[in-house]
N, C-alpha and C. Protein backbone atom coordinates (compact mmCIF):
# COMPACT_ATOMS: atom_id res chain seq x y z
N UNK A 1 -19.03 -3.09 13.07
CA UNK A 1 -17.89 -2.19 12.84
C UNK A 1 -16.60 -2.99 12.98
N UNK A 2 -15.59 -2.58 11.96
CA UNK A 2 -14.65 -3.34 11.99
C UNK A 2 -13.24 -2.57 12.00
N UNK A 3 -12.40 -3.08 13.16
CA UNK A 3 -10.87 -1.89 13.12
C UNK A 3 -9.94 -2.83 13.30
N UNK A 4 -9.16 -2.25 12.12
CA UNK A 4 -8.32 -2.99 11.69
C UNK A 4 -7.05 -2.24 12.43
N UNK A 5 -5.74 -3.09 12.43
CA UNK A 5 -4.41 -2.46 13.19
C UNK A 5 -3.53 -3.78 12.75
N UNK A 6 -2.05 -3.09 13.15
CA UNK A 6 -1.07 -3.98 13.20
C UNK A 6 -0.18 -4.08 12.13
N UNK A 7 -0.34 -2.84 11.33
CA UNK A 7 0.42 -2.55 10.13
C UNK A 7 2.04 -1.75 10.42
N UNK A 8 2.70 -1.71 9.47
CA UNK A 8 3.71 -0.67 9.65
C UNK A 8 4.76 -1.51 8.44
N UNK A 9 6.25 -1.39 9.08
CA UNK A 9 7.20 -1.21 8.04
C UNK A 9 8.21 -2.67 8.44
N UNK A 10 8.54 -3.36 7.40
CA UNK A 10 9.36 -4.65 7.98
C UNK A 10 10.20 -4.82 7.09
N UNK A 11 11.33 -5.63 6.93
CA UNK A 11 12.10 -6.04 6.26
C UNK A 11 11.58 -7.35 5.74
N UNK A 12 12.11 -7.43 4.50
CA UNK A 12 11.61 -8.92 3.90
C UNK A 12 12.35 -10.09 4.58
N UNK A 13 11.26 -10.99 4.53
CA UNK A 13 11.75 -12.13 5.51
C UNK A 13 11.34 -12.01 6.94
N UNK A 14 10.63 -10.50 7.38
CA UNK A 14 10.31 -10.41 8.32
C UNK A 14 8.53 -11.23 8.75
N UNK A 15 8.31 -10.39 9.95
CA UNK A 15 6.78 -11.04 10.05
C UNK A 15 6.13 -9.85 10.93
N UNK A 16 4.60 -9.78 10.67
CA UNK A 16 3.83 -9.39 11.11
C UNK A 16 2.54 -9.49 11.50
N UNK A 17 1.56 -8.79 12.34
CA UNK A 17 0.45 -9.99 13.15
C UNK A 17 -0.47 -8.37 12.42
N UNK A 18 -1.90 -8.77 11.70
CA UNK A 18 -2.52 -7.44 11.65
C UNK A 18 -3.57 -8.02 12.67
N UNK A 19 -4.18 -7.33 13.09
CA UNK A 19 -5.80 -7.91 14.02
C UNK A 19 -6.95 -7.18 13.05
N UNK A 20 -8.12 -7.46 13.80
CA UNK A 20 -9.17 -7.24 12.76
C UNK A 20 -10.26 -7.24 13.91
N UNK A 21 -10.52 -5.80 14.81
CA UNK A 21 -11.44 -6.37 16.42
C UNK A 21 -13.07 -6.05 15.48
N UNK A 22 -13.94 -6.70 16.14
CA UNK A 22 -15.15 -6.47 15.32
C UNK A 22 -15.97 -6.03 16.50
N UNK A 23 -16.89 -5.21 16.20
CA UNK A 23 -17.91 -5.09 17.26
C UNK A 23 -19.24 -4.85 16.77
N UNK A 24 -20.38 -5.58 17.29
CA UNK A 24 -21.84 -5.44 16.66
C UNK A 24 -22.31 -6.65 16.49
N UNK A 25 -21.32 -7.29 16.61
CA UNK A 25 -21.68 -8.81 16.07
C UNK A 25 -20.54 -9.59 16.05
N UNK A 26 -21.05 -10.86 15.99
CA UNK A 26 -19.84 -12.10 16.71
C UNK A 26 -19.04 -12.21 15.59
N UNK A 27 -17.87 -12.36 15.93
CA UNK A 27 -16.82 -12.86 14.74
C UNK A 27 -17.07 -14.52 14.23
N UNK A 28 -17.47 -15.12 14.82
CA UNK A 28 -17.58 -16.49 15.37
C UNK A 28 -18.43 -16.90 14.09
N UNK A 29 -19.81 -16.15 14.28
CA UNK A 29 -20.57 -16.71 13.45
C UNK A 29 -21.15 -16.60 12.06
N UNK A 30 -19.84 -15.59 11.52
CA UNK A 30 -19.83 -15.15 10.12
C UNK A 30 -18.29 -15.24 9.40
N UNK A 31 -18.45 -15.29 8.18
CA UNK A 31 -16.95 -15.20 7.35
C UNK A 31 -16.50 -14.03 7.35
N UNK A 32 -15.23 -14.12 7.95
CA UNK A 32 -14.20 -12.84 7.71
C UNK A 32 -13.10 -13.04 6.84
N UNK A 33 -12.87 -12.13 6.47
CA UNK A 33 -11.89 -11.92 5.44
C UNK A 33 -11.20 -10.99 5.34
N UNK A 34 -9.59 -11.37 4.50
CA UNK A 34 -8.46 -10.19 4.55
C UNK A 34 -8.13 -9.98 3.14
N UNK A 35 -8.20 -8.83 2.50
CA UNK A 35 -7.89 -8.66 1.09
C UNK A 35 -7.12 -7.54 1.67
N UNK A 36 -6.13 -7.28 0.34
CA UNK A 36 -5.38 -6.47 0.19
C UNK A 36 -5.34 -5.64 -0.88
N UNK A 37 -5.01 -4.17 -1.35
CA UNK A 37 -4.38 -3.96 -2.04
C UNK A 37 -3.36 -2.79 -2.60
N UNK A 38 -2.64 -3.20 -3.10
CA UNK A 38 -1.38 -2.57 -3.46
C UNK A 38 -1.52 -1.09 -4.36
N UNK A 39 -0.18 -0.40 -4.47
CA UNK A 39 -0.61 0.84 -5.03
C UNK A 39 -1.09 0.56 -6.76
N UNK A 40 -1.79 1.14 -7.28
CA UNK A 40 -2.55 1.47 -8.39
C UNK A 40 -3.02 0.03 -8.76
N UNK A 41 -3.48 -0.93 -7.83
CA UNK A 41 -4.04 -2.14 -8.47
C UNK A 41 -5.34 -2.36 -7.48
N UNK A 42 -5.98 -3.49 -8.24
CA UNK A 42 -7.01 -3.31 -7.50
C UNK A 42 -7.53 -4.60 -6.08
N UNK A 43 -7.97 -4.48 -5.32
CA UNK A 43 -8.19 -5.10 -4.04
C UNK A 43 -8.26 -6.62 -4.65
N UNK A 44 -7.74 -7.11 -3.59
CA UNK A 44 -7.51 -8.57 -3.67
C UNK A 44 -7.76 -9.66 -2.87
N UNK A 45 -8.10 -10.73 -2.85
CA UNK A 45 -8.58 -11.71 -2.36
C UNK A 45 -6.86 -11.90 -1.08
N UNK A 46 -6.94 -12.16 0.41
CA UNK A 46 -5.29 -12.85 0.73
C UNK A 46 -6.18 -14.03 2.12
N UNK A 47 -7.30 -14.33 1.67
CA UNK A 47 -7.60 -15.71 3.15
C UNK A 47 -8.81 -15.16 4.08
N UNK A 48 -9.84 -16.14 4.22
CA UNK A 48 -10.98 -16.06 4.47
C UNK A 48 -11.02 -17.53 5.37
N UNK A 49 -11.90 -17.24 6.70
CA UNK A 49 -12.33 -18.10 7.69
C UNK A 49 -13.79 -17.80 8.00
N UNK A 50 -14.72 -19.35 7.92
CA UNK A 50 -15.21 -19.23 7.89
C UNK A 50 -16.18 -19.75 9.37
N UNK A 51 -17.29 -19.72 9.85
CA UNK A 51 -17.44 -19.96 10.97
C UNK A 51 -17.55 -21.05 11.99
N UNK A 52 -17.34 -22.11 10.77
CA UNK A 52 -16.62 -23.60 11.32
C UNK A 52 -15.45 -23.49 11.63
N UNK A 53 -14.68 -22.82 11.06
CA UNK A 53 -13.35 -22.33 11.29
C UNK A 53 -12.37 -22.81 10.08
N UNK A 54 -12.82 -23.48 8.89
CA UNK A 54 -11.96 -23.48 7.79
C UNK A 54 -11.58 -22.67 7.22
N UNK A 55 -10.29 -22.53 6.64
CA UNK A 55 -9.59 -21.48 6.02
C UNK A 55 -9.53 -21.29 4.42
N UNK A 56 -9.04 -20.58 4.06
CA UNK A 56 -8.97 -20.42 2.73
C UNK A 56 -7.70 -19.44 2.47
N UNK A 57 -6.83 -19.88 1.14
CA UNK A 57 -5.60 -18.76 1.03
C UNK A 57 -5.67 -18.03 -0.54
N UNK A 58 -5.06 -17.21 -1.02
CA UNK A 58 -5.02 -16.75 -1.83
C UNK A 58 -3.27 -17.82 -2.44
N UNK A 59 -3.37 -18.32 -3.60
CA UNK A 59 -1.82 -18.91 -3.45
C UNK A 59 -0.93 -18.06 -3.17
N UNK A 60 -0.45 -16.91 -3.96
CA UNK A 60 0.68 -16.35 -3.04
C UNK A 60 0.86 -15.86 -1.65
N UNK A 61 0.04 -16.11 -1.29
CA UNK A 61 0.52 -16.45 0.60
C UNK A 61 0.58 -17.70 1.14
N UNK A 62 -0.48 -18.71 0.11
CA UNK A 62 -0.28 -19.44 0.95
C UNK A 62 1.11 -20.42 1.87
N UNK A 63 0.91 -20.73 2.90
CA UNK A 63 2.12 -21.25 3.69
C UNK A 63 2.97 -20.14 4.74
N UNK A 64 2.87 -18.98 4.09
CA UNK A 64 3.64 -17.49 4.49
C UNK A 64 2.30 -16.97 5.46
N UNK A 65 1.40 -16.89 4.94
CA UNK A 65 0.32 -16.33 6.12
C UNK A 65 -0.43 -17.19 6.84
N UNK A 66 -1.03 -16.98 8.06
CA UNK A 66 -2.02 -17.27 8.81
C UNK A 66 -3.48 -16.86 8.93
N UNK A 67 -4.32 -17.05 8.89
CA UNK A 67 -5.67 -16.39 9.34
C UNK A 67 -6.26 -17.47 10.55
N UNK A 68 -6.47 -16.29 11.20
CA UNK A 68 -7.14 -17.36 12.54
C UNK A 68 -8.28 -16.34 13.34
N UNK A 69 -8.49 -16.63 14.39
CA UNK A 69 -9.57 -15.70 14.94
C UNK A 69 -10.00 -16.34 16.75
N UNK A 70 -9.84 -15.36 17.18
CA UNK A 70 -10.00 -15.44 18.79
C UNK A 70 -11.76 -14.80 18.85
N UNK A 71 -12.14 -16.18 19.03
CA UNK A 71 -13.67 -15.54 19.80
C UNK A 71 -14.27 -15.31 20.70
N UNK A 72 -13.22 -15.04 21.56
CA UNK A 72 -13.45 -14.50 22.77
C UNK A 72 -13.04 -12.97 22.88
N UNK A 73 -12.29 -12.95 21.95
CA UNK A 73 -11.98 -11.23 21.80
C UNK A 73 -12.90 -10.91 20.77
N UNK A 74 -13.33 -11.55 20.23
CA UNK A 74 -14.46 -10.69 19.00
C UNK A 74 -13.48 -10.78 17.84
N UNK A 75 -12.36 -11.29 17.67
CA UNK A 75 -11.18 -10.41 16.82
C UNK A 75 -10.22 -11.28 15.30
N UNK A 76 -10.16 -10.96 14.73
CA UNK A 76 -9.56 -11.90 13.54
C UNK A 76 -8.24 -11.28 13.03
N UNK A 77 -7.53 -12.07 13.05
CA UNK A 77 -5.48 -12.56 12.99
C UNK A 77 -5.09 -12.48 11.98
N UNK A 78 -4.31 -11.68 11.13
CA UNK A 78 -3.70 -12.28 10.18
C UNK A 78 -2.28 -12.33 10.29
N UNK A 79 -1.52 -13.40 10.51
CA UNK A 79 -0.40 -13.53 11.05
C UNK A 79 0.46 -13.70 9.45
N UNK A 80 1.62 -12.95 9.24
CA UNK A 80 2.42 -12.87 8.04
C UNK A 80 3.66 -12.92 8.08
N UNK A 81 3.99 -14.14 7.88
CA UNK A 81 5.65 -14.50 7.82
C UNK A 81 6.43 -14.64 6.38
N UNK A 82 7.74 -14.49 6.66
CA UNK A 82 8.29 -14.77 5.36
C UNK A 82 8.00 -13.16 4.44
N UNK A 83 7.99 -12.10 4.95
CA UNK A 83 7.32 -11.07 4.04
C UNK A 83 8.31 -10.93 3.19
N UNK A 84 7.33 -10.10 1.59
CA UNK A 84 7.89 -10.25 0.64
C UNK A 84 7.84 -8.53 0.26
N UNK A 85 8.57 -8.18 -0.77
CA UNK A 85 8.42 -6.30 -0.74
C UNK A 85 6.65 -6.41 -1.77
N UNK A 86 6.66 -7.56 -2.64
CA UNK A 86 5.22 -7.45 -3.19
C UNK A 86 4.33 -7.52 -2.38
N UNK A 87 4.55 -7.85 -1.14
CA UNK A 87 2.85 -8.58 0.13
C UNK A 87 2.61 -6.66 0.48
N UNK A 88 3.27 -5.70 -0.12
CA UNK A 88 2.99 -4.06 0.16
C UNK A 88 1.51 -3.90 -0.11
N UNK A 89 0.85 -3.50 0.96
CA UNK A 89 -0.03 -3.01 0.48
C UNK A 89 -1.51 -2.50 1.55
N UNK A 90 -2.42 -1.76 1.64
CA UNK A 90 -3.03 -1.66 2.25
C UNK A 90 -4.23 -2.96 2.84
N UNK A 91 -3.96 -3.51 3.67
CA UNK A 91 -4.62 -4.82 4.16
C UNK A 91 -6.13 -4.14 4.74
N UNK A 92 -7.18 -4.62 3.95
CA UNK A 92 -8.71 -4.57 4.85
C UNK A 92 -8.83 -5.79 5.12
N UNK A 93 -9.83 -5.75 6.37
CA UNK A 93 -10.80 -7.00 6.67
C UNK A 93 -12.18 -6.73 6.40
N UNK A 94 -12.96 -7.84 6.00
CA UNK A 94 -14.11 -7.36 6.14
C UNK A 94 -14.91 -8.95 6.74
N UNK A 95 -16.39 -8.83 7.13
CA UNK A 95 -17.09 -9.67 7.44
C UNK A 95 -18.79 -9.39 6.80
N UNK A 96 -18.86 -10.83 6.52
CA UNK A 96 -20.24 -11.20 6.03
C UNK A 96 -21.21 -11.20 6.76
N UNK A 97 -22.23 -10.36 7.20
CA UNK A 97 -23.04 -10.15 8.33
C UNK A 97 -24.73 -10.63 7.31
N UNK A 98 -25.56 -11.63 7.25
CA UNK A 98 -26.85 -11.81 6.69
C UNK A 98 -26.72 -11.33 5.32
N UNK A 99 -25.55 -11.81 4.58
CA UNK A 99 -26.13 -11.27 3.08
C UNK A 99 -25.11 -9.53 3.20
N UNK A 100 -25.13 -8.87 3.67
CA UNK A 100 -23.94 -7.71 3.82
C UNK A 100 -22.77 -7.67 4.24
N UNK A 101 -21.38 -7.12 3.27
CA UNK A 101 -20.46 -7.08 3.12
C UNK A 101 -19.94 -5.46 4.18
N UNK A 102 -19.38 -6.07 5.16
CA UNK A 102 -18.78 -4.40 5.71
C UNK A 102 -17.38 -4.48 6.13
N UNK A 103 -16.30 -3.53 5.74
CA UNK A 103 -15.08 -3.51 5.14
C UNK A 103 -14.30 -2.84 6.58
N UNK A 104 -13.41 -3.39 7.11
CA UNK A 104 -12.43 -2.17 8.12
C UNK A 104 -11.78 -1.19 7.01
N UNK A 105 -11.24 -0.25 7.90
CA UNK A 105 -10.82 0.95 7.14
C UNK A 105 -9.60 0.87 6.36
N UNK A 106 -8.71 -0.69 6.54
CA UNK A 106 -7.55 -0.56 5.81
C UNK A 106 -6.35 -0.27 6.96
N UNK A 107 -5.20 -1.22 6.70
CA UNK A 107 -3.94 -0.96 7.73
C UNK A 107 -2.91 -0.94 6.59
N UNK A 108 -1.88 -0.32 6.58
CA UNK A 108 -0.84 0.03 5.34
C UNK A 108 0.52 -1.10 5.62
N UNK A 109 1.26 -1.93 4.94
CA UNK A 109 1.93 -3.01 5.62
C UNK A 109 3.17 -2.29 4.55
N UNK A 110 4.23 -2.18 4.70
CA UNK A 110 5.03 -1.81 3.79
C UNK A 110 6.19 -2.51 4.07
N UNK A 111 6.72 -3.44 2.93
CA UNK A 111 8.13 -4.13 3.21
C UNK A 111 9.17 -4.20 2.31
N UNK A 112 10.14 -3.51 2.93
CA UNK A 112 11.25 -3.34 2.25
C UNK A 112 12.34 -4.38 1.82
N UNK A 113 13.09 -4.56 0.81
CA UNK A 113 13.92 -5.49 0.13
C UNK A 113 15.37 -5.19 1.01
C-alpha cells in the first residue's frame, strides 16, 4: 500500500517535498516511481529509483527535481524545486513489487505564475 502526501499550492520558483510512505513491503528492494498527470492529459513518466539506488529523470525536471528514498522510514521523496505553473498536476507514486505495478492514490501540486 502506498500514501502519497505533500501536495498543495506554490508559487513558481517555489519548492516542494511530496513523500510516498509504503507499507507491505520494503521500499528498498523494489523500483519506485513518480509520474504525474496534468488536467485532460495523460499520466506521465517524472523519475524512478531503483533499488541500488540509481535514479532516473523525465527531461523536463530534470535538475529541478529530486527523487530519493529513506529506508528506514519505508518512504520515497520527491523533492521539487524551481516549480513551474506546467509541473501542475496530480503526482502518483507507484512501486514494482515481483512483476506487479501498485499506484498511491495521487497528491494534487498546483503552481501558480
Amino acid at each position: 500500500q502506498l500514501q502519497a502526501s505533500g501536495g498543495g499550492s506554490a508559487q513558481a520558483g517555489a519548492s516542494l517535498r511530496l513523500s510516498c510512505a509504503a507499507s507491505g513491503t520494503a521500499a528498498s528492494d523494489n523500483v519506485m516511481a513518480w509520474y504525474r498527470q496534468a488536467p485532460g492529459k495523460q499520466r506521465d513518466f517524472v523519475a524512478n529509483i531503483v533499488s541500488g539506488g540509481g535514479t532516473t529523470y523525465a527531461g523536463s525536471v530534470k535538475g529541478r527535481f529530486t527523487i530519493s528514498r529513506d529506508n528506514a522510514e519505508n518512504t520515497l521523496y520527491l523533492q521539487m524545486s524551481s516549480l513551474k505553473p506546467e509541473d501542475t498536476a496530480v503526482y502518483y507514486c507507484n512501486i514494482l513489487v515481483r512483476g506487479l505495478l501498485y499506484w498511491g492514490q495521487g497528491t494534487l501540486v498546483t503552481v501558480s505564475s
